[in-house]
C-alpha atoms as a PDB file:
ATOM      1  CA  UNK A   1     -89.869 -93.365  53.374  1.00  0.00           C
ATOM      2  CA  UNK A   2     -87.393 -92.524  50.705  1.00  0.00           C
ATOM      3  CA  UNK A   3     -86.415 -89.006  49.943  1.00  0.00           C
ATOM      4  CA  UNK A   4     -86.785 -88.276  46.235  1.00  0.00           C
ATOM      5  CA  UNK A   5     -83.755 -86.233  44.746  1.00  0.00           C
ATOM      6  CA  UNK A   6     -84.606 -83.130  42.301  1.00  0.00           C
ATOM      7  CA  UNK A   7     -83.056 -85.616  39.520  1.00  0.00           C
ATOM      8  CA  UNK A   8     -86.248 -86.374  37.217  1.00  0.00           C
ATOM      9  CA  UNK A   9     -86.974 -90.515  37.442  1.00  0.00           C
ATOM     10  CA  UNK A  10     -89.754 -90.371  34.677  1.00  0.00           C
ATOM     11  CA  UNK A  11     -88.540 -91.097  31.466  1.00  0.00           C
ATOM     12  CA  UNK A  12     -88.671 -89.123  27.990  1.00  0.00           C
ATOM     13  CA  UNK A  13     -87.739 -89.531  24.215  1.00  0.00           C
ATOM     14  CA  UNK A  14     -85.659 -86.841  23.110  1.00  0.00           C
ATOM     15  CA  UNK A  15     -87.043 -85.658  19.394  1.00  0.00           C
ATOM     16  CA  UNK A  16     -83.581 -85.679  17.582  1.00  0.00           C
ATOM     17  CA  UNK A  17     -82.123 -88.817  18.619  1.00  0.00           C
ATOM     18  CA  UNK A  18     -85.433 -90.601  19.383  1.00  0.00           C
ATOM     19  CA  UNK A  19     -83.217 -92.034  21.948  1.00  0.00           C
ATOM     20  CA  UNK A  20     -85.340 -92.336  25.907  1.00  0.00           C
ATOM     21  CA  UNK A  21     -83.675 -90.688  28.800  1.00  0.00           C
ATOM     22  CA  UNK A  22     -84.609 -89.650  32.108  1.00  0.00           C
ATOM     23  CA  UNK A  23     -86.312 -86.310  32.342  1.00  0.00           C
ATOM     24  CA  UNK A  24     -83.402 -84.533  34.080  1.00  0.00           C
ATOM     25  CA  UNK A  25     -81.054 -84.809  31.105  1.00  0.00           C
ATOM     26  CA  UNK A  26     -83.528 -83.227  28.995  1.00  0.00           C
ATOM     27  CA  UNK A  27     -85.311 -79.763  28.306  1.00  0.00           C
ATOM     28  CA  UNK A  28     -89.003 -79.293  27.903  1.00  0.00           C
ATOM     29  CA  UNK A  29     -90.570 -77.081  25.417  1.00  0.00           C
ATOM     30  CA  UNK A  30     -94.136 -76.456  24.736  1.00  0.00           C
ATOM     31  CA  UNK A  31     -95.210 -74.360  21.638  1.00  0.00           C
ATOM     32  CA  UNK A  32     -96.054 -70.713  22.700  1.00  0.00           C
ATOM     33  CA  UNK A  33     -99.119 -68.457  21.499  1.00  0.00           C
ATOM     34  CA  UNK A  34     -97.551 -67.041  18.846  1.00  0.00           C
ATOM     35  CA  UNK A  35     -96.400 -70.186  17.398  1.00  0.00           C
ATOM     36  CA  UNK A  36     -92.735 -69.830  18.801  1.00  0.00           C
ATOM     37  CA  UNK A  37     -91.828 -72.511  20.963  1.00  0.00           C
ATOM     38  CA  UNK A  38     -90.844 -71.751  24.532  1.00  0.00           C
ATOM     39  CA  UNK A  39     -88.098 -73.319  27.172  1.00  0.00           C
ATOM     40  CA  UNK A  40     -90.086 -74.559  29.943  1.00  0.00           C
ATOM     41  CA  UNK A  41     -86.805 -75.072  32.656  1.00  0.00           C
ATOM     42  CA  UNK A  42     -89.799 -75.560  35.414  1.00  0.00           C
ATOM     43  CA  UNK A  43     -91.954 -77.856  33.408  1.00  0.00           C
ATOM     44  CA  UNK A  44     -94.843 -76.217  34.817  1.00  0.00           C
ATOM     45  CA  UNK A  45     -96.460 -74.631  31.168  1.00  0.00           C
ATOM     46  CA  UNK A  46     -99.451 -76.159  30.067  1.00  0.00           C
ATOM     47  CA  UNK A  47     -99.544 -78.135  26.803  1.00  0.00           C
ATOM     48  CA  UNK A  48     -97.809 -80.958  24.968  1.00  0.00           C
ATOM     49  CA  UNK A  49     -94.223 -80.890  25.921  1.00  0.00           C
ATOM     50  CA  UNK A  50     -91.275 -81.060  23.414  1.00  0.00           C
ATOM     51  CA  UNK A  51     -88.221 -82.664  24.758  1.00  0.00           C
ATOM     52  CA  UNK A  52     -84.836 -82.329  23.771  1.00  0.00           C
ATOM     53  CA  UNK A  53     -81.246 -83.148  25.201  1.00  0.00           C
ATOM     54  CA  UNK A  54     -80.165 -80.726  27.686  1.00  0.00           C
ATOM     55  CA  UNK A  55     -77.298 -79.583  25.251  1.00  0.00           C
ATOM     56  CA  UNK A  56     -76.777 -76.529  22.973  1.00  0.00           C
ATOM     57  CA  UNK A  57     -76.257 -79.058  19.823  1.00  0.00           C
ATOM     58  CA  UNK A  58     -79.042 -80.781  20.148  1.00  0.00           C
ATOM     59  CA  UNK A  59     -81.241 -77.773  20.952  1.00  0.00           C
ATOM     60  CA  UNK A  60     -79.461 -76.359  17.489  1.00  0.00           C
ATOM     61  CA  UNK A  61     -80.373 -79.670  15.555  1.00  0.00           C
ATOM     62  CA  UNK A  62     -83.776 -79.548  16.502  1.00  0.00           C
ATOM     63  CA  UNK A  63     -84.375 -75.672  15.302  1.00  0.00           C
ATOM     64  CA  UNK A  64     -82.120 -75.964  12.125  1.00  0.00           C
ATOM     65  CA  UNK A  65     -83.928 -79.131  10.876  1.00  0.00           C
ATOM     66  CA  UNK A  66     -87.709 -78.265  12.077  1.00  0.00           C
ATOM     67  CA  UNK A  67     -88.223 -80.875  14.306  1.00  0.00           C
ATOM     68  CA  UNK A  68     -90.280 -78.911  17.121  1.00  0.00           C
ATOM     69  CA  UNK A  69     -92.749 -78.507  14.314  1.00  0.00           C
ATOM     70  CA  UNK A  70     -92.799 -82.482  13.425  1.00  0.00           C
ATOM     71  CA  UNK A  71     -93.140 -83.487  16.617  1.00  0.00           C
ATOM     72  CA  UNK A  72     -95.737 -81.092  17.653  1.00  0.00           C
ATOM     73  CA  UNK A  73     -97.750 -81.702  14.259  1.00  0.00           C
ATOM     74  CA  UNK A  74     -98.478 -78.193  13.838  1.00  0.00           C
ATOM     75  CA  UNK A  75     -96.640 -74.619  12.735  1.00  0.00           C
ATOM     76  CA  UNK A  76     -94.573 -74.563  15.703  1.00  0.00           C
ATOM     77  CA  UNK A  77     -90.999 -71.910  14.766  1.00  0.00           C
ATOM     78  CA  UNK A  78     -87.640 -71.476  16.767  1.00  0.00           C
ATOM     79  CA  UNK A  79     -86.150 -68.504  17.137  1.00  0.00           C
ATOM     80  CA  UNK A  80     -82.580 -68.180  16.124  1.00  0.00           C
ATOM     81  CA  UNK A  81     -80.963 -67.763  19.449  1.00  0.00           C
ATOM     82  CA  UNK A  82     -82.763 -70.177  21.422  1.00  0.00           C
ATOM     83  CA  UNK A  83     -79.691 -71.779  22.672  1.00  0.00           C
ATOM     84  CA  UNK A  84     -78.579 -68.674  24.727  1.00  0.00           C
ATOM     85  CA  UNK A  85     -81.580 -67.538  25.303  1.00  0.00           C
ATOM     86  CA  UNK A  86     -81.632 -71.164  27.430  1.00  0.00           C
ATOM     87  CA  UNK A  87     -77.978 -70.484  28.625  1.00  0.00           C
ATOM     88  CA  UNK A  88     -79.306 -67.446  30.030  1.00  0.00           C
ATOM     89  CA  UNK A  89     -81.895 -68.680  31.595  1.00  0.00           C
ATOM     90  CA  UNK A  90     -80.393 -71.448  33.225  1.00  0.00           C
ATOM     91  CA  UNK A  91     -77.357 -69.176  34.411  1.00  0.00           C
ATOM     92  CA  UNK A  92     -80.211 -67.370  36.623  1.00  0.00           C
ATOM     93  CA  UNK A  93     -81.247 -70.146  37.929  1.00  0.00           C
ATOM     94  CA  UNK A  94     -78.195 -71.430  39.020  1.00  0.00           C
ATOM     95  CA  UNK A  95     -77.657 -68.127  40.181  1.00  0.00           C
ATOM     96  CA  UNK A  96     -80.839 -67.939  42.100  1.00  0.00           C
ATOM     97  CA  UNK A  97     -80.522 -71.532  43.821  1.00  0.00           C
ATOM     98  CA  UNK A  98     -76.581 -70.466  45.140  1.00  0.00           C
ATOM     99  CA  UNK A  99     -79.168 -67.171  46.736  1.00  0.00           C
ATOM    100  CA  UNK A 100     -81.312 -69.508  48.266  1.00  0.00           C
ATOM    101  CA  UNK A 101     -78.519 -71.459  50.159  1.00  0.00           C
ATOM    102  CA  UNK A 102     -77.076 -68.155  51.333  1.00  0.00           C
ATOM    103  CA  UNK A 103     -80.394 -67.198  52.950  1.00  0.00           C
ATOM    104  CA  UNK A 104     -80.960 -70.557  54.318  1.00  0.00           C
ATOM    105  CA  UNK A 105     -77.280 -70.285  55.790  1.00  0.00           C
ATOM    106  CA  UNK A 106     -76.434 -73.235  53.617  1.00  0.00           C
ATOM    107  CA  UNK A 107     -73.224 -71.803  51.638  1.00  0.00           C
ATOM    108  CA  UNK A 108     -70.210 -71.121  52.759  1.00  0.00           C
ATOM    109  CA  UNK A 109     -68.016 -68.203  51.619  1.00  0.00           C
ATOM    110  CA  UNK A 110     -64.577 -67.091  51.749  1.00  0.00           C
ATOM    111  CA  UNK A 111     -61.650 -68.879  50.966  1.00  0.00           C
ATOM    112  CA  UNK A 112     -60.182 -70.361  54.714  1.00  0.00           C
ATOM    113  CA  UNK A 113     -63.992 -71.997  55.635  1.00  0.00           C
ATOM    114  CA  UNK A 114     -64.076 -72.786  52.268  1.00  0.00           C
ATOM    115  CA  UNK A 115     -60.428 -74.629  52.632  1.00  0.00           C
ATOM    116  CA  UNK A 116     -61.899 -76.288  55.535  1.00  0.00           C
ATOM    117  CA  UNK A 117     -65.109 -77.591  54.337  1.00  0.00           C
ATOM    118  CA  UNK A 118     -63.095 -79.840  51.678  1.00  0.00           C
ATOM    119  CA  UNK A 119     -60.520 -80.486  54.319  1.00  0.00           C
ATOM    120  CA  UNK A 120     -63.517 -81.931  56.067  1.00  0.00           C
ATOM    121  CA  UNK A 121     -64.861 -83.900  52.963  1.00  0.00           C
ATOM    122  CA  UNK A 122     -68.547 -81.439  53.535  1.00  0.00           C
ATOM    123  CA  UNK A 123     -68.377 -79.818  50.213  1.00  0.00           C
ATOM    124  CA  UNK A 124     -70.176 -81.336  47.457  1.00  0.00           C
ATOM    125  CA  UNK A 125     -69.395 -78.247  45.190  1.00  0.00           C
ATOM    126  CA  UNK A 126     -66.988 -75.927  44.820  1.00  0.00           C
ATOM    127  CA  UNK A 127     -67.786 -72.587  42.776  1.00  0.00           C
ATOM    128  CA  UNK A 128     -64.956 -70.563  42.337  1.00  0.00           C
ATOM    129  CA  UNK A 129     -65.747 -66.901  40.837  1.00  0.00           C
ATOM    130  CA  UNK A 130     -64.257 -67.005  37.036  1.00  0.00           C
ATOM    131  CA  UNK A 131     -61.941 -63.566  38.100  1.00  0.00           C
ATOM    132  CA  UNK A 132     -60.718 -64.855  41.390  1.00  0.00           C
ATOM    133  CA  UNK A 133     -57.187 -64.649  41.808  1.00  0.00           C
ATOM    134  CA  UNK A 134     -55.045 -67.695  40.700  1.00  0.00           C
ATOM    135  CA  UNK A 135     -53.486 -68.189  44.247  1.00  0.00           C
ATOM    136  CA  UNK A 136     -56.564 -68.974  46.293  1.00  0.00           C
ATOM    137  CA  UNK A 137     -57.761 -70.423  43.509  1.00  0.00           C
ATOM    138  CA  UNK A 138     -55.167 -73.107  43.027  1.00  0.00           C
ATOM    139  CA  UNK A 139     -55.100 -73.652  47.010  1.00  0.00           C
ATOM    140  CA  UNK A 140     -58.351 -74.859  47.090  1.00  0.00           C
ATOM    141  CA  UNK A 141     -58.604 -76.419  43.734  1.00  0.00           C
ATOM    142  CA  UNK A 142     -55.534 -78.479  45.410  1.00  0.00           C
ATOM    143  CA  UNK A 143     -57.973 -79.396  48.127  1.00  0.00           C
ATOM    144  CA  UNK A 144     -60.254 -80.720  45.451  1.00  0.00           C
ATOM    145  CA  UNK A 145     -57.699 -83.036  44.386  1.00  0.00           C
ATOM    146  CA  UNK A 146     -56.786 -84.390  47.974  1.00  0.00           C
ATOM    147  CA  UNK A 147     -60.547 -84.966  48.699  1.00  0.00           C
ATOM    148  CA  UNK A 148     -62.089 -88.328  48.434  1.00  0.00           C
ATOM    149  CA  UNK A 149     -65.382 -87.360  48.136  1.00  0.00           C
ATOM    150  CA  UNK A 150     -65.962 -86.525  44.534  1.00  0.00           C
ATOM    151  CA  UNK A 151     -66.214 -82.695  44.899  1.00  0.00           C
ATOM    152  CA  UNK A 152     -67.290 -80.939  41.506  1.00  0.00           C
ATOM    153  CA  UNK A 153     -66.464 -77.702  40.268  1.00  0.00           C
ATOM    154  CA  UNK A 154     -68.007 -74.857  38.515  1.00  0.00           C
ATOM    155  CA  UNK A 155     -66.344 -72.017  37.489  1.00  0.00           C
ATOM    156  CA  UNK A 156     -69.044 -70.080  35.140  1.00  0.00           C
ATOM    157  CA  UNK A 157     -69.888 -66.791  37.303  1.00  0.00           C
ATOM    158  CA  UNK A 158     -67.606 -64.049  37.770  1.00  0.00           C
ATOM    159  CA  UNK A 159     -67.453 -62.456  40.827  1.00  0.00           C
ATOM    160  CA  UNK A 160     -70.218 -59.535  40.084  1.00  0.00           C
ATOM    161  CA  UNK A 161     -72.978 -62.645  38.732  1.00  0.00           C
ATOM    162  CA  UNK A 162     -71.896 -64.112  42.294  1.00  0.00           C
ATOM    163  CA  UNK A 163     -72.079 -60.675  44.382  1.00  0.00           C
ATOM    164  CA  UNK A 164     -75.271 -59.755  42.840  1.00  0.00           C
ATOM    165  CA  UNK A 165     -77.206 -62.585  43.247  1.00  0.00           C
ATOM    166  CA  UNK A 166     -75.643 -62.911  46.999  1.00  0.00           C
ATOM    167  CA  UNK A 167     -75.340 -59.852  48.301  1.00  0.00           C
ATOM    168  CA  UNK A 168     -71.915 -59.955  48.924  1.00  0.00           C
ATOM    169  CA  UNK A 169     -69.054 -57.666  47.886  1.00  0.00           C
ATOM    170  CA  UNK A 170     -66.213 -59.848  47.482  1.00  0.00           C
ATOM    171  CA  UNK A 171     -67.769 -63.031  46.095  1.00  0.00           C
ATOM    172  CA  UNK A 172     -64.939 -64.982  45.035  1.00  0.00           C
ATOM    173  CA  UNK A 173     -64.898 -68.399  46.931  1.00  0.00           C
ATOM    174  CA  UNK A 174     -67.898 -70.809  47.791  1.00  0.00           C
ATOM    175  CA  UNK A 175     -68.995 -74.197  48.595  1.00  0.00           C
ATOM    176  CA  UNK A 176     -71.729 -76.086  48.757  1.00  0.00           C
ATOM    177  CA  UNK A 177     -72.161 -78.680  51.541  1.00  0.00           C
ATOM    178  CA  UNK A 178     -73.785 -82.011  50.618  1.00  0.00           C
ATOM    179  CA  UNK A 179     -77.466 -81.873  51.031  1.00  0.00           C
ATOM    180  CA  UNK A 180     -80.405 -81.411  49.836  1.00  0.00           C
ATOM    181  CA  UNK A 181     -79.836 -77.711  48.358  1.00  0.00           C
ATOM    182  CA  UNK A 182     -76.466 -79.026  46.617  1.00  0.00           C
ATOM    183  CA  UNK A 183     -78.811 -81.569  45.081  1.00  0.00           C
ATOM    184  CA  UNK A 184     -81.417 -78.509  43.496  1.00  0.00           C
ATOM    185  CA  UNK A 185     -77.945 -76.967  42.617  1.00  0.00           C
ATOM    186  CA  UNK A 186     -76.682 -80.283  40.712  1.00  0.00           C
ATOM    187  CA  UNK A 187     -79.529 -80.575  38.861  1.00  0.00           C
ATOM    188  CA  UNK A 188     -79.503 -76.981  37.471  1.00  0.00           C
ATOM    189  CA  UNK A 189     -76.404 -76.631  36.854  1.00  0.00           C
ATOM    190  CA  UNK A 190     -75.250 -80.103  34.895  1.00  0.00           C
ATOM    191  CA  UNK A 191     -77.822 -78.766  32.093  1.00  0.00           C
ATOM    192  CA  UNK A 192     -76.169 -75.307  32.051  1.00  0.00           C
ATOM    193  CA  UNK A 193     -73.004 -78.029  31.455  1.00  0.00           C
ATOM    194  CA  UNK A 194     -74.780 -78.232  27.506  1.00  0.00           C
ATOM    195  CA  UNK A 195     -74.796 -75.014  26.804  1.00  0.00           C
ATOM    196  CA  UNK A 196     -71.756 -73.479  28.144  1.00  0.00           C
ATOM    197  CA  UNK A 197     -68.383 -75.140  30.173  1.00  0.00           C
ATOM    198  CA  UNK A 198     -68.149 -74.879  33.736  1.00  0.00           C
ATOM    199  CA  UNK A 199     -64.396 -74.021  33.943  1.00  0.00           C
ATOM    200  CA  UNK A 200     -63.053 -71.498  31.957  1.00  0.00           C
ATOM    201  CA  UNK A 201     -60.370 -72.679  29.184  1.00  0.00           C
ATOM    202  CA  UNK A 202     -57.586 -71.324  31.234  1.00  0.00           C
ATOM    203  CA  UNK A 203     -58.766 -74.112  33.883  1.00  0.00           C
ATOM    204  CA  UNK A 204     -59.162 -76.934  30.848  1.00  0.00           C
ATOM    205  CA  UNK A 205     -56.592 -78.749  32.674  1.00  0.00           C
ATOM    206  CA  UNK A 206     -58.646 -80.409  34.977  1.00  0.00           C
ATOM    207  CA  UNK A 207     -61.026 -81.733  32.661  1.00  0.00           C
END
């Protein structure tokens, strides 16, 4: 039997481009109570769902030029900072999936098994707290380079996002192994990639 990944394989058309992509590169929206329409990140909210490219331009197209109202067919408004409102929502849930591997015993912190899991070629992310210091960082952003297996980095959190949703004090250094959690992870956070950069512009030179 074939495992299914958390990537979406059903297929949607996204309402500025008209162009069809696969679920996972696109939001859902569905038109709230009070006319408003609502991010549904889950896709669990009843009604007709609105989809739009996971990215904060798109998002900004489709509010600026009314076209959650056309395609719903009905008085349908965005609110004016419905981009971050979705950055901010997806930050938690990338937030809340790195808690989840900790309690499973999933992640690994601190920097020397960190160093070792891409030594290893385990890691199939590293997230490296935006405030870390530039010397552990660059030691295992080095590691990254050497490694043959495609590791990805994020460097969106600070250390007190990390530590809080954690539990940890000194939340600097992470990875996530390759697996099933670091899939969940993927998916969540390549649609916070729309809205916001995962390495800070001091990093840019890795892009």
């Amino acid at each position: 039997m074939t495992r299914k990944t958390p990537a979406i394989e059903r297929e949607r058309k996204d309402l500025v481009t008209g162009q069809v992509m696969d679920e996972a590169c696109l939001i859902r929206f569905v038109p709230g109570p009070d006319g408003e329409v609502v991010p549904d990140l889950g896709r669990k909210l009843p009604g007709r769902g609105l989809w739009v490219e996971a990215s904060r331009q798109a998002v900004d197209t489709a509010s600026k030029k009314g076209l959650f109202a056309r395609a719903a067919k009905a008085t349908v408004k965005a609110p004016a900072d419905l981009s971050d409102r979705i950055e901010i929502l997806l930050m938690r849930r990338c937030l809340d999936q790195l808690g989840l591997a900790r309690r499973e015993g999933v992640l690994i912190s601190g920097f020397e098994k960190c160093h070792q899991a891409l030594k290893a070629g385990r890691a199939a992310w590293l997230i490296e707290a935006s405030d870390g210091s530039e010397d552990g960082r660059t030691k295992l952003l080095g590691a990254v380079e050497k490694s043959e297996s495609g590791v990805q980095v994020c460097g969106v959190f600070s250390s007190s996002d990390l530590g809080l949703a954690l539990g940890l004090e000194n939340a600097i250094h992470h990875v996530l192994p390759v697996g099933r959690r670091a899939e969940r992870w993927a998916f969540e956070v390549r649609r916070l990639a729309g809205f916001r950069p995962l390495l800070p512009s001091e990093w840019r030179g890795r892009d």
